[in-house]
Protein backbone atom coordinates (compact mmCIF):
# COMPACT_ATOMS: atom_id res chain seq x y z
CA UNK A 1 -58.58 35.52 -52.77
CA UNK A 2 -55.60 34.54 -54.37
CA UNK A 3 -55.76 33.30 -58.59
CA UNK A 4 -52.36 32.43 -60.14
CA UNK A 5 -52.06 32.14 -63.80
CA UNK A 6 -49.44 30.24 -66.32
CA UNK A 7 -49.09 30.09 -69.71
CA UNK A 8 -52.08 27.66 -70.06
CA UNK A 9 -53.12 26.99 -66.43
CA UNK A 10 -55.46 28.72 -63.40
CA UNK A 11 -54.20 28.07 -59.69
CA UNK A 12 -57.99 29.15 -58.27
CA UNK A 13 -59.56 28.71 -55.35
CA UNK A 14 -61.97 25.48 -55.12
CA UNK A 15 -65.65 25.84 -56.04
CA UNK A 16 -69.04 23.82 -55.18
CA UNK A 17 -69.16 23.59 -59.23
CA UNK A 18 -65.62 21.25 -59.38
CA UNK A 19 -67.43 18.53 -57.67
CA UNK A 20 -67.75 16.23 -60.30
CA UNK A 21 -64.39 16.30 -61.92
CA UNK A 22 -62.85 16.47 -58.03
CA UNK A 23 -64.89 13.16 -57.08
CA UNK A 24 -63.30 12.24 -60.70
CA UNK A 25 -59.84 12.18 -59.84
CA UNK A 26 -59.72 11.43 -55.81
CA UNK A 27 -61.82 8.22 -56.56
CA UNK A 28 -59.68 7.23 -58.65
CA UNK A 29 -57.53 4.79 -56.91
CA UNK A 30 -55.11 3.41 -59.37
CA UNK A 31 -54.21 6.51 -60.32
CA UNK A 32 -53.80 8.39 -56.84
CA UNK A 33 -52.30 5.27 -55.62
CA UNK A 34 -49.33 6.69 -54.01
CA UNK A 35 -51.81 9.58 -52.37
CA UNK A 36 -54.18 6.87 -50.92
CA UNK A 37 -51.85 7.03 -46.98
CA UNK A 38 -52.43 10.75 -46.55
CA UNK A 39 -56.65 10.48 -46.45
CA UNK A 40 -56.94 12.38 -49.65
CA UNK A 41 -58.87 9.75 -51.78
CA UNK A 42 -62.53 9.38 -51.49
CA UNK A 43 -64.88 6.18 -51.57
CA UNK A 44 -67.91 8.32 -52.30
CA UNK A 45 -69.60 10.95 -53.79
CA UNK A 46 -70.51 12.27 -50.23
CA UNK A 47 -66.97 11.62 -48.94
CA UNK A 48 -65.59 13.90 -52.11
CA UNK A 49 -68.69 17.16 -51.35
CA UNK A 50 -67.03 17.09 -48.05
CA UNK A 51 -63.59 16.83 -49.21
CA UNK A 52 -64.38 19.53 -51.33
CA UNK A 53 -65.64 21.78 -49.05
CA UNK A 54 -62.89 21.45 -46.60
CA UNK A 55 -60.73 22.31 -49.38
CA UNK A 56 -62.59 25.69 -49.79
CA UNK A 57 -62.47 26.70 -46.52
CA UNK A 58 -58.63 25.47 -46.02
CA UNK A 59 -57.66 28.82 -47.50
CA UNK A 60 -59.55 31.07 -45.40
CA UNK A 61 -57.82 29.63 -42.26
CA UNK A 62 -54.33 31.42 -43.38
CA UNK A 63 -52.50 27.61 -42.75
CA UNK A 64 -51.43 27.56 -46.15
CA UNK A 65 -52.97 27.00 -49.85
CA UNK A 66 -54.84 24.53 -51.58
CA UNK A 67 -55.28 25.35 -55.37
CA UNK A 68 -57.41 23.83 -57.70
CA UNK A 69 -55.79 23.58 -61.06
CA UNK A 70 -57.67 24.30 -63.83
CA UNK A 71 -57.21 24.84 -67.42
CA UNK A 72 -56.88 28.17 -68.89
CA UNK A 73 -59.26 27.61 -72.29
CA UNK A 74 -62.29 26.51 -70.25
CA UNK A 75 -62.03 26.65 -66.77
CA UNK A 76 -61.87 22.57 -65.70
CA UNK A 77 -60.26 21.12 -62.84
CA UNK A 78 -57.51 19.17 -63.93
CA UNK A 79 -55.91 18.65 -60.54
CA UNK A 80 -55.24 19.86 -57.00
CA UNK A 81 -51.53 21.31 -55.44
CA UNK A 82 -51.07 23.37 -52.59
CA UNK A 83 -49.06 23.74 -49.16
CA UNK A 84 -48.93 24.31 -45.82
CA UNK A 85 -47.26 26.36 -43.07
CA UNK A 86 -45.27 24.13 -40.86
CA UNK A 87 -43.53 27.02 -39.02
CA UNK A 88 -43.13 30.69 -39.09
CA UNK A 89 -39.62 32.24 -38.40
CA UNK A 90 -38.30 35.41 -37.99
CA UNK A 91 -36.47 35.42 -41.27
CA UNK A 92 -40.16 34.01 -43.61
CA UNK A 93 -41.79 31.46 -43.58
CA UNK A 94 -41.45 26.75 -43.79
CA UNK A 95 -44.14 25.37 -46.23
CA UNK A 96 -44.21 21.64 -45.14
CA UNK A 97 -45.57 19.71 -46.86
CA UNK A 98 -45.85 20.51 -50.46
CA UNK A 99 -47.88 18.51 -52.36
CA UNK A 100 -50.07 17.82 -56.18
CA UNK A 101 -52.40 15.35 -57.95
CA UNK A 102 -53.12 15.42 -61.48
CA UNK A 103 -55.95 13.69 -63.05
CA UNK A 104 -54.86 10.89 -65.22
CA UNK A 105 -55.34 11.78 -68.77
CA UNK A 106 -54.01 14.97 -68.11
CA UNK A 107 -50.37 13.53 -67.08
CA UNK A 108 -46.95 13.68 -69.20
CA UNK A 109 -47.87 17.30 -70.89
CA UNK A 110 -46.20 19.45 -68.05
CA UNK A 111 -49.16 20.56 -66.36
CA UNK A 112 -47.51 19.66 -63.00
CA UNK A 113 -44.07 21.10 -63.58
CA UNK A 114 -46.27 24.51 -64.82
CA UNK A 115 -48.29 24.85 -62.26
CA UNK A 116 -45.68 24.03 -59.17
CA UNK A 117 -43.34 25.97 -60.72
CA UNK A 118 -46.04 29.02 -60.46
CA UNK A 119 -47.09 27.82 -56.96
CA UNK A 120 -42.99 28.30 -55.85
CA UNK A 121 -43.12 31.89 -57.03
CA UNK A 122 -45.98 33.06 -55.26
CA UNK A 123 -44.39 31.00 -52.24
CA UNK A 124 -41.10 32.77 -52.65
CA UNK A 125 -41.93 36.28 -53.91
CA UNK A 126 -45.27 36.74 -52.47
CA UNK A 127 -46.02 34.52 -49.32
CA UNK A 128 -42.48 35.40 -47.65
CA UNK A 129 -41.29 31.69 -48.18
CA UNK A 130 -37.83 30.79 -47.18
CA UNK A 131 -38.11 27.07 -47.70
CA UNK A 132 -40.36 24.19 -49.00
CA UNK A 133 -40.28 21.04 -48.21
CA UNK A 134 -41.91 18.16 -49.90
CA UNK A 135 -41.96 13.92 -49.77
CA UNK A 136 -42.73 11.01 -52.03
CA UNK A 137 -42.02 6.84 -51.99
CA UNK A 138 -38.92 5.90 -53.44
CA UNK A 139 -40.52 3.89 -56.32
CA UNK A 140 -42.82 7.33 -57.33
CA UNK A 141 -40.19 8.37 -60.32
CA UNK A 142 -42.47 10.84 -62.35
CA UNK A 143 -42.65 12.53 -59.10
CA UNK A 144 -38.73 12.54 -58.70
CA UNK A 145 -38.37 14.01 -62.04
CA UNK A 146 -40.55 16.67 -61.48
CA UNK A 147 -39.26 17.82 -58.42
CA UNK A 148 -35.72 17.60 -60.32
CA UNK A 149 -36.89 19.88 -63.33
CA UNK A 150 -37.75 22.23 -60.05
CA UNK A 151 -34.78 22.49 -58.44
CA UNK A 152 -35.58 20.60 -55.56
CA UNK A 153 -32.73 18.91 -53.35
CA UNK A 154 -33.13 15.07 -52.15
CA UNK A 155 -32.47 15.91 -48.41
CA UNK A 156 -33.13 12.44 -47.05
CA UNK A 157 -33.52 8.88 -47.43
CA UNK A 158 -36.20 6.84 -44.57
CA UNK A 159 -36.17 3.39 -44.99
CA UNK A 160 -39.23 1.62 -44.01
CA UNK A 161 -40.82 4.94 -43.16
CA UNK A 162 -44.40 4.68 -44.32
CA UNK A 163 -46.91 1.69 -44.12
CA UNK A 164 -48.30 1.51 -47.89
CA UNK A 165 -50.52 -1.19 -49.79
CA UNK A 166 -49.69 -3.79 -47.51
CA UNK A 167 -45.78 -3.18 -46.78
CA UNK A 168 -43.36 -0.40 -45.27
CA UNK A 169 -41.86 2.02 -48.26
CA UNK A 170 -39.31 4.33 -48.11
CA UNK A 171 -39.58 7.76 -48.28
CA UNK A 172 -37.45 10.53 -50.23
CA UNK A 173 -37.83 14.02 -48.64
CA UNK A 174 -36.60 16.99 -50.89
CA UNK A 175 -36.48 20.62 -49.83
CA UNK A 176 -35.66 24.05 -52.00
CA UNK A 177 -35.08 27.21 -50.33
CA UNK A 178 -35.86 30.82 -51.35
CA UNK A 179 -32.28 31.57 -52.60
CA UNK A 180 -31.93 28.28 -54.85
CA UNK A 181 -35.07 28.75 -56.71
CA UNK A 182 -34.25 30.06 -60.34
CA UNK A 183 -36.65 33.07 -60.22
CA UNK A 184 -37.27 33.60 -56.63
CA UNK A 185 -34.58 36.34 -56.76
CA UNK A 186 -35.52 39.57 -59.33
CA UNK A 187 -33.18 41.62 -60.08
CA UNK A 188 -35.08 45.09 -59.12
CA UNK A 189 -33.86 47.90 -57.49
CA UNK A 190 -35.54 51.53 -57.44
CA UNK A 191 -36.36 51.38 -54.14
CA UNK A 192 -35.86 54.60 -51.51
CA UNK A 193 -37.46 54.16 -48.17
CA UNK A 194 -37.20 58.00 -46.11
CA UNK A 195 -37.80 58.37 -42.39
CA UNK A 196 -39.36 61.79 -42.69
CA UNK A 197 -39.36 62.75 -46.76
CA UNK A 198 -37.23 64.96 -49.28
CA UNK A 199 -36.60 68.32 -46.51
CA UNK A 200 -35.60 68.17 -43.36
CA UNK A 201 -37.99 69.25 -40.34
CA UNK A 202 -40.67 69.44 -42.86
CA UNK A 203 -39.02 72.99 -43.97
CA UNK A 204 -39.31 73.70 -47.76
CA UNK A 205 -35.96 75.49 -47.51
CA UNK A 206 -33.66 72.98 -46.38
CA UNK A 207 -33.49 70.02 -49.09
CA UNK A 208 -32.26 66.53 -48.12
CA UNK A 209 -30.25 66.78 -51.62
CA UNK A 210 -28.62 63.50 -51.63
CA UNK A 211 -31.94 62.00 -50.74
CA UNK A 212 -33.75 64.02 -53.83
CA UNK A 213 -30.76 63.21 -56.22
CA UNK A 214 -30.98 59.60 -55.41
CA UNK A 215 -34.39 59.22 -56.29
CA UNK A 216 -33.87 61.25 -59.57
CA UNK A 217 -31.32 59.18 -60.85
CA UNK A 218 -33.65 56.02 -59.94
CA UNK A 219 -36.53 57.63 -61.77
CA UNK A 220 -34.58 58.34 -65.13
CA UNK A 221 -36.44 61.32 -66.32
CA UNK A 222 -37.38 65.06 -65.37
CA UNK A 223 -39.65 64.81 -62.40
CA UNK A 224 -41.83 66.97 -64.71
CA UNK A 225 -42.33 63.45 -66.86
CA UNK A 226 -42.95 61.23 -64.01
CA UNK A 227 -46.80 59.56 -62.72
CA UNK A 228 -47.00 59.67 -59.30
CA UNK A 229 -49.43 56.53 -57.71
CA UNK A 230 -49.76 58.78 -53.93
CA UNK A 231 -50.55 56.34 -50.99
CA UNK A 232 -51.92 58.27 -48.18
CA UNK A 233 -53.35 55.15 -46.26
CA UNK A 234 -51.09 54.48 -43.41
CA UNK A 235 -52.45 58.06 -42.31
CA UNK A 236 -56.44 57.48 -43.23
CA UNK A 237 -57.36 56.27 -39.53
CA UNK A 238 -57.14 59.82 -38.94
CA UNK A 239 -58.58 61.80 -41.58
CA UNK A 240 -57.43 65.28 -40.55
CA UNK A 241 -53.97 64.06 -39.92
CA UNK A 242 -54.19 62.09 -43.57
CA UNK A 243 -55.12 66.14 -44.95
CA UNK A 244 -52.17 67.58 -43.46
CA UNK A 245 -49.73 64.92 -44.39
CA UNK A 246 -50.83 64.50 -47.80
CA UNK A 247 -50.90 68.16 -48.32
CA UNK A 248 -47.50 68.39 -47.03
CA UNK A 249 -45.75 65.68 -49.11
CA UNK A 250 -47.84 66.36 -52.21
CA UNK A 251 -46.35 70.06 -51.89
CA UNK A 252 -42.62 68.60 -51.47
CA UNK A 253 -43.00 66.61 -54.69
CA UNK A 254 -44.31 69.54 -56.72
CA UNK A 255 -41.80 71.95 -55.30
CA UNK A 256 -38.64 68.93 -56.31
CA UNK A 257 -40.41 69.27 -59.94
CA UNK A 258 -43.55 66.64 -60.26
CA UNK A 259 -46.73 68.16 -61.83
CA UNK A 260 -49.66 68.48 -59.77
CA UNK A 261 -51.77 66.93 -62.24
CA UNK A 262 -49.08 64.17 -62.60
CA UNK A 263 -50.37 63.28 -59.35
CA UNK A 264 -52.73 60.59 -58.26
CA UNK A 265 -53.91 60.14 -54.84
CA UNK A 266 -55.22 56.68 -54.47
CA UNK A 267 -56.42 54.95 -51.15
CA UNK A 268 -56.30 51.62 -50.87
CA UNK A 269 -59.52 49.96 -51.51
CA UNK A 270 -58.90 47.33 -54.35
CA UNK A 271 -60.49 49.41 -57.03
CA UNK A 272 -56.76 49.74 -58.56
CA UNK A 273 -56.23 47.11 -61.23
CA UNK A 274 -52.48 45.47 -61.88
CA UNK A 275 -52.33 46.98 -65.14
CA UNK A 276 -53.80 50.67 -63.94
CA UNK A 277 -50.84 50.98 -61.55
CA UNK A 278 -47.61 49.39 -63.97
CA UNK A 279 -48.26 52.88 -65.65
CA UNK A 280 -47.21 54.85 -63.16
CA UNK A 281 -43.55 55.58 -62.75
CA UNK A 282 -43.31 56.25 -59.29
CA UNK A 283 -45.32 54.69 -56.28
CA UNK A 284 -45.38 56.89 -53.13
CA UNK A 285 -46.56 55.41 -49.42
CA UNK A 286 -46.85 57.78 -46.61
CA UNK A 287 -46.37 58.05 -43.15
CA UNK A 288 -48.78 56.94 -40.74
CA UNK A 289 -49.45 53.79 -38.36
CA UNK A 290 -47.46 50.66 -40.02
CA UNK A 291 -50.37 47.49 -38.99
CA UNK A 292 -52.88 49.50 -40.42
CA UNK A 293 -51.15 50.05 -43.87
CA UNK A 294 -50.06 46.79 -43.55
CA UNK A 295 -53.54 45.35 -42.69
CA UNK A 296 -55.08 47.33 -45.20
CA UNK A 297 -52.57 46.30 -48.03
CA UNK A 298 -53.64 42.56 -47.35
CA UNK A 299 -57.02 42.85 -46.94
CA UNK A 300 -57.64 44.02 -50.73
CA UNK A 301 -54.42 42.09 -52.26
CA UNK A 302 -52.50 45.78 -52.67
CA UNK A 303 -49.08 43.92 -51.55
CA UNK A 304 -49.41 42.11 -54.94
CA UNK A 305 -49.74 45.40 -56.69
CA UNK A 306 -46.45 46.66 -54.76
CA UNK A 307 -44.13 44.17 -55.80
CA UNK A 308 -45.14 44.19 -59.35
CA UNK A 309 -44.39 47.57 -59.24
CA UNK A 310 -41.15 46.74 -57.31
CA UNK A 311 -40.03 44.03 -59.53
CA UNK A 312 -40.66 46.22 -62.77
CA UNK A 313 -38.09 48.89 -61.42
CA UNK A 314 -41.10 51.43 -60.86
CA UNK A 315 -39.63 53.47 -58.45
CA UNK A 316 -40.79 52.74 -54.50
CA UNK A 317 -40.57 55.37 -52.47
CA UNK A 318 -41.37 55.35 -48.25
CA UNK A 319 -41.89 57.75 -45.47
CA UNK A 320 -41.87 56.71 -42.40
CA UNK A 321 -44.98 53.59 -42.44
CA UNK A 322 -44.40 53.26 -45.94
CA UNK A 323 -40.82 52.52 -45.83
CA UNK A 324 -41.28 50.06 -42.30
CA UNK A 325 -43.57 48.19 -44.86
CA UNK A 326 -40.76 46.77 -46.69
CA UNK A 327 -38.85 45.52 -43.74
CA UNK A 328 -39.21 42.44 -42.91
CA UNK A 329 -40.58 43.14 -39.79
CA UNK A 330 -41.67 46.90 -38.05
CA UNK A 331 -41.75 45.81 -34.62
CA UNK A 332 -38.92 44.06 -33.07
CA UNK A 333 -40.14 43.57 -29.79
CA UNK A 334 -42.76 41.36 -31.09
CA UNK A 335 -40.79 39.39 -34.02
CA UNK A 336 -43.74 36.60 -34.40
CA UNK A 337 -46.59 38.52 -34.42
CA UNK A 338 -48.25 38.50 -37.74
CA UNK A 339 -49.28 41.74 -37.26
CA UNK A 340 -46.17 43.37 -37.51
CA UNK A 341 -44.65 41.86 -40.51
CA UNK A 342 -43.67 43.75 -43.32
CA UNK A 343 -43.32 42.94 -47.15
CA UNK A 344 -40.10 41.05 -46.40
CA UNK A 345 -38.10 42.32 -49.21
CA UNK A 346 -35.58 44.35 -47.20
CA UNK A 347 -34.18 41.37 -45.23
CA UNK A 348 -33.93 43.85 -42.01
CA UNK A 349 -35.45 45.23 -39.16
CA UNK A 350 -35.70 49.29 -38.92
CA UNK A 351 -37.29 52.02 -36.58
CA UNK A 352 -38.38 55.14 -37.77
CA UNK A 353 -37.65 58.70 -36.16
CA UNK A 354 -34.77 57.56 -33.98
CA UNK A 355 -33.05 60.74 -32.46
CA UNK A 356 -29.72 61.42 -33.39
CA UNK A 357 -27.25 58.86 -31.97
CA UNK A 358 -29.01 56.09 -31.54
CA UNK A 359 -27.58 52.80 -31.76
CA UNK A 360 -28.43 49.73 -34.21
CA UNK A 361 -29.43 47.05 -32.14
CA UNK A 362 -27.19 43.74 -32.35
CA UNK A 363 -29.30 41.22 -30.61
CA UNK A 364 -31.77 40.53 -33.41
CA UNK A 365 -31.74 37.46 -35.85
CA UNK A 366 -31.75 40.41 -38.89
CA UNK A 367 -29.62 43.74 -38.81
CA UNK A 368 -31.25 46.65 -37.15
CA UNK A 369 -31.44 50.21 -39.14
CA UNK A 370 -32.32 52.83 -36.26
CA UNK A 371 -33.60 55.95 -39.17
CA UNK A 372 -33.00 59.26 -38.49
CA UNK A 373 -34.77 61.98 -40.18
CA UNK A 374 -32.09 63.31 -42.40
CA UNK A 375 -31.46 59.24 -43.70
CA UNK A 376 -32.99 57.17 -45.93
CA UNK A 377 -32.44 53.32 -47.03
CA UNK A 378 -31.50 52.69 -50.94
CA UNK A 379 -32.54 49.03 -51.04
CA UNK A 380 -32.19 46.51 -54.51
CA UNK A 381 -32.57 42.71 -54.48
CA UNK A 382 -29.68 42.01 -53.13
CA UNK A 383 -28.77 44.20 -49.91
CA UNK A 384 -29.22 48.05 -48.98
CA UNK A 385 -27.28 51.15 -48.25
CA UNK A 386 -27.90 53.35 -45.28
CA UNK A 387 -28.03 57.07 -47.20
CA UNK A 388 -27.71 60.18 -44.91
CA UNK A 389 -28.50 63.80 -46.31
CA UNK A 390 -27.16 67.29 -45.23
CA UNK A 391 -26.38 67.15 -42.09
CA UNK A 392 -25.29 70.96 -41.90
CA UNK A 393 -29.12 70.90 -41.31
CA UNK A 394 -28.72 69.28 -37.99
């Protein structure tokens, strides 16, 4: 379940308990006038229980989001915004349309430009958005002004385009995508995703040293200093593989320098608050199978967890499943399955454990990073580097 929270508002799920305020504002026709085409506004108490209820199952259907927004200080609906998914690409996502209603002594203090403004971030930085798209008649100024104050573009002009109280209205259709939205693009970096680890061949004796300098210089202390959050999960489908793999790594860390009892191994499971895991300094995924860390870091909400790490310049590092994760896609046979999407914040597509020599594929809407063991990706908001360690090894 997803919550978003603003400065004074709650983006929250619907609940049987909004009824009365939600029958409130859709019955009100005056003030959703310019609503009334789409079939949102209700007649009757029993018209608004259904409406409601559709609501609360809309976001259990994965077609997009329909928040209820409440206020902070007690909890009361206030109004409704959401979106949905008009397409799915292989470079993110289209939310079409995008769309709010406020109830009517609530309007002209902001709530709307607050809580959109929140709704765009979690579209951009956490529902792998690349562009939203949203419509209102020519005559609705407020709404103009808010998408303005948003950054939205006018894209269009449709004259007689919608039949309305009586008469055909025109419509103005505005769009904003990922890269024009003032916040949609932190500035982190920190992030070093390894095919195979810190030594090559899994041999304590021969170091990947550019990949183990890299990360020091990311981290900003002794290794001695540093939390370590220690991801096995990708592995946990097997648990005597997870043993020997998290034995393995666990013993590369403390031989580079990290304390033992610096250490936490953590499953996912959801039992790990926000908060719990900004104190670590370094976050650690493992190798394993990809969809089932990836499954497993949606199911309980971890991916939220990740980029907050992320975008606080904790320091991310990958092996193998935990590095695909970040891609924007591990599978590039299969570009549209939903199964075998990453994180989307390394706008690429990479294969892990590539022998030597193989070639990047060029046929692929997104460059392609065939990783060898000895190499590693050094990725930051803005683009990556391709690092490769002692290859005397080889």
């Amino acid at each position: 379940m997803v919550t978003l929270e603003s400065d004074r508002l709650i983006l929250r799920n619907y609940k049987d308990s909004d009824l009365t305020e939600y029958h409130k504002i859709l019955s009100d026709k005056e003030n959703m006038y310019y609503i009334i085409p789409f079939g949102i506004v209700t007649n009757s108490i029993e018209e608004s229980h259904e409406s409601l209820r559709n609501a609360i199952e809309y976001n259990t259907q994965q077609k997009g989001y329909r928040f209820c927004i409440a206020l902070k200080e007690n909890d009361k609906m206030i109004g409704g915004i959401g979106y949905g998914i008009a397409a799915e690409t292989p470079v993110g996502k289209i939310a079409d349309p995008m769309g709010w209603f406020l109830a009517h002594e609530h309007q002209n203090k902001g709530y709307i430009t607050e809580a959109a403004k929140k709704l765009l971030e979690y579209a951009f930085l956490q529902d792998n958005c690349v562009r939203v798209v949203t419509a209102c008649f020519k005559e609705n100024i407020p709404t103009q002004k808010v998408m303005a104050k948003l950054g939205f573009r006018k894209e269009s002009e449709k004259l007689n385009a919608m039949w309305h109280d009586g008469e055909m209205r025109d419509r103005l259709e505005y769009a904003i995508n990922r890269d024009e939205f003032n916040g949609a693009q932190p500035q982190w970096c920190n992030v070093l995703l390894t095919d195979s680890g810190f030594y090559y061949d899994n041999e304590l004796d021969k170091p990947l040293d550019l990949l183990i300098n890299r990360s020091a210089v990311m981290l900003g202390k002794p290794f001695e200093e540093a939390r370590v959050l220690f991801i096995p999960t990708a592995a946990m489908e097997n648990e005597e593989k997870a043993t020997a793999i998290t034995e393995r790594l666990k013993n590369e860390l403390i031989v580079m320098g990290f304390l033992d009892s610096n250490i936490t191994i953590h499953d996912i499971d959801g039992s790990l608050a926000e908060e719990d895991a900004l104190k670590f300094d370094v976050i650690y995924l493992t190798g394993g199978r990809t969809p089932y860390l990836a499954k497993r870091v949606r199911e309980v909400g971890f991916e939220k967890i990740i980029k907050r790490m992320i975008f606080a310049n904790k320091v991310y590092i990958g092996m193998s499943a935990g590095s695909m994760l970040l891609m924007h896609h591990f599978n590039e046979d299969d570009m549209y399955n939903p199964d075998f999407a990453g994180l989307g914040l390394v706008k690429a597509y990479a294969a892990a454990h590539c022998p030597a020599g193989t070639e990047n594929r060029i046929d692929l809407p997104l460059p392609h990073i065939a990783l060898q063991e000895n190499q590693a990706i050094e990725a930051c908001w803005n683009g990556y580097t391709l690092l490769e360690g002692n290859l005397q090894y080889e």
